[in-house]
C-alpha atoms as a PDB file:
ATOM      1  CA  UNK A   1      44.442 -92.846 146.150  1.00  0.00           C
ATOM      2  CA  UNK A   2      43.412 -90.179 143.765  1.00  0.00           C
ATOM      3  CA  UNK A   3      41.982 -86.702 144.980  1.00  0.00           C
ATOM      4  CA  UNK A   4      38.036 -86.399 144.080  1.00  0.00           C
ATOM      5  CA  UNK A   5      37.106 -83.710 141.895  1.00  0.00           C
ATOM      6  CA  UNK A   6      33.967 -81.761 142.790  1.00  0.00           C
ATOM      7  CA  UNK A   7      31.482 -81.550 140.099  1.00  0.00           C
ATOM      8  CA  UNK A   8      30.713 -78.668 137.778  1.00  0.00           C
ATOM      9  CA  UNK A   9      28.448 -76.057 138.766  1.00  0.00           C
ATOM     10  CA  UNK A  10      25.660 -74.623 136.631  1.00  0.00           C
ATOM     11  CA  UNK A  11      26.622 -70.938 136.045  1.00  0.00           C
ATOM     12  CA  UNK A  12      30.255 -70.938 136.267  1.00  0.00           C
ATOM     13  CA  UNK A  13      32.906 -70.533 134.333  1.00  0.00           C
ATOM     14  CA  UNK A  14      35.770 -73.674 133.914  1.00  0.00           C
ATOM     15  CA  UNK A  15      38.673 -72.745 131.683  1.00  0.00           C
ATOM     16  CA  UNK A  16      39.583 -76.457 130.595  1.00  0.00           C
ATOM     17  CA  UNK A  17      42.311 -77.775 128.562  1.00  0.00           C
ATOM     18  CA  UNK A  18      44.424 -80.772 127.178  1.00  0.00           C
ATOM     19  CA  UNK A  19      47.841 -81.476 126.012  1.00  0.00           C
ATOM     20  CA  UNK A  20      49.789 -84.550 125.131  1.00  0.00           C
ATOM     21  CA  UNK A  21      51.896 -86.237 126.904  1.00  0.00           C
ATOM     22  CA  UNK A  22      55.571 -85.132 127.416  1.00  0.00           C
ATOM     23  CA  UNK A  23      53.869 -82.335 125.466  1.00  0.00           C
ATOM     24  CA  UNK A  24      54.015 -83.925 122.558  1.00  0.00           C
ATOM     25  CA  UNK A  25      51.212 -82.997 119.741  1.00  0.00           C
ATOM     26  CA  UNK A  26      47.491 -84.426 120.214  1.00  0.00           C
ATOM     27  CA  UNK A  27      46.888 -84.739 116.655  1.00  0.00           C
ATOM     28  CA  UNK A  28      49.395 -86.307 114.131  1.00  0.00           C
ATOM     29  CA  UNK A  29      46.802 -85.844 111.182  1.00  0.00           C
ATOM     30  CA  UNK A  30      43.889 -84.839 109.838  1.00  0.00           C
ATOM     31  CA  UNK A  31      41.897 -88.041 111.074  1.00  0.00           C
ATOM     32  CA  UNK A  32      42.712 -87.384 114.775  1.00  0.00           C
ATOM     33  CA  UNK A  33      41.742 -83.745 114.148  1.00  0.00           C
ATOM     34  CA  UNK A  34      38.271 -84.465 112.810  1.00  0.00           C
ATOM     35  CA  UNK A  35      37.956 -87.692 115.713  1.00  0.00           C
ATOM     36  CA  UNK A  36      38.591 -85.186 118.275  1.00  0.00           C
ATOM     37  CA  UNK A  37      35.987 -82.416 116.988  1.00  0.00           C
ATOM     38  CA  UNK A  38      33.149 -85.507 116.132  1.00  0.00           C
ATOM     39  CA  UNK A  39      33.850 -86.210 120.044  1.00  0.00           C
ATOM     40  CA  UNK A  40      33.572 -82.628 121.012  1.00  0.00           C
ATOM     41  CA  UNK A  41      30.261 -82.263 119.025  1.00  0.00           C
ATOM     42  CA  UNK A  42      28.900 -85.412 120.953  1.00  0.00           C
ATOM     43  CA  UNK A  43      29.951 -84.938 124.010  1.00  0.00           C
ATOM     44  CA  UNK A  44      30.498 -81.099 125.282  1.00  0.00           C
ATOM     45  CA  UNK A  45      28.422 -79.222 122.626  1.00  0.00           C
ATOM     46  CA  UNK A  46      25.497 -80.710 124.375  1.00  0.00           C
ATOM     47  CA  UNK A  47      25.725 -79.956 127.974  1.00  0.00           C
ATOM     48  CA  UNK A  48      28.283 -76.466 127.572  1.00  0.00           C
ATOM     49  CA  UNK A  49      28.649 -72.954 126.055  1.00  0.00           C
ATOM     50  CA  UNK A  50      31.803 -72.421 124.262  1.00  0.00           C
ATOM     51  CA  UNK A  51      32.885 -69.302 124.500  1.00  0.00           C
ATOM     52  CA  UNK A  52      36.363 -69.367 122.590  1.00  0.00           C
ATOM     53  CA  UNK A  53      38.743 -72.102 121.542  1.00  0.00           C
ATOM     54  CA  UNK A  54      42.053 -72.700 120.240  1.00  0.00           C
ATOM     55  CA  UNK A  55      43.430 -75.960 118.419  1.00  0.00           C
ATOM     56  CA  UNK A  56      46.971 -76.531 116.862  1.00  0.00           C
ATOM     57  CA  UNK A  57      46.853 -78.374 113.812  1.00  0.00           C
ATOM     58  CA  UNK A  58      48.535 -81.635 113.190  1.00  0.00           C
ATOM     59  CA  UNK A  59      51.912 -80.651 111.742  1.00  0.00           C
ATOM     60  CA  UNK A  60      52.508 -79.144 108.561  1.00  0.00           C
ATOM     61  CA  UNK A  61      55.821 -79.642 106.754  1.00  0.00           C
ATOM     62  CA  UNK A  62      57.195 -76.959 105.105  1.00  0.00           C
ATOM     63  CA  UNK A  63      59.602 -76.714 102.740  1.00  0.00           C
END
C-alpha cells in the first residue's frame, strides 16, 4: 500500500523535481524537450509561481 501524500498548501514553498530512471536522461531530443515544456505551460504555469528552474538538454555530441 502506498503512503498518501498530503496536498499542497497555498503559501508555501515545494522544491520539486524529476529525474529518469536509473538516472538516465529525461529528454533524448529536441521533441521530448519541447513535449515536456508544452506540458509544463499547461499544467503548472497555471496553478504555480516559478521561481527558478534548471533543465539539461538532450545530449549534444561533440566532436
Amino acid at each position: 500500500m502506498s503512503k498518501q501524500e498530503p496536498p499542497l498548501e497555498k503559501g508555501k514553498f515545494y522544491h520539486i523535481y524529476n529525474r529518469g530512471v536509473n538516472s538516465c536522461n529525461l529528454f533524448k531530443d529536441s521533441k521530448t524537450y519541447e513535449h515536456f515544456l508544452n506540458l509544463y505551460d499547461k499544467y503548472i504555469s497555471p496553478v504555480a509561481d516559478t521561481y527558478a528552474w534548471v533543465l539539461m538538454l538532450y545530449p549534444v555530441k561533440y566532436f
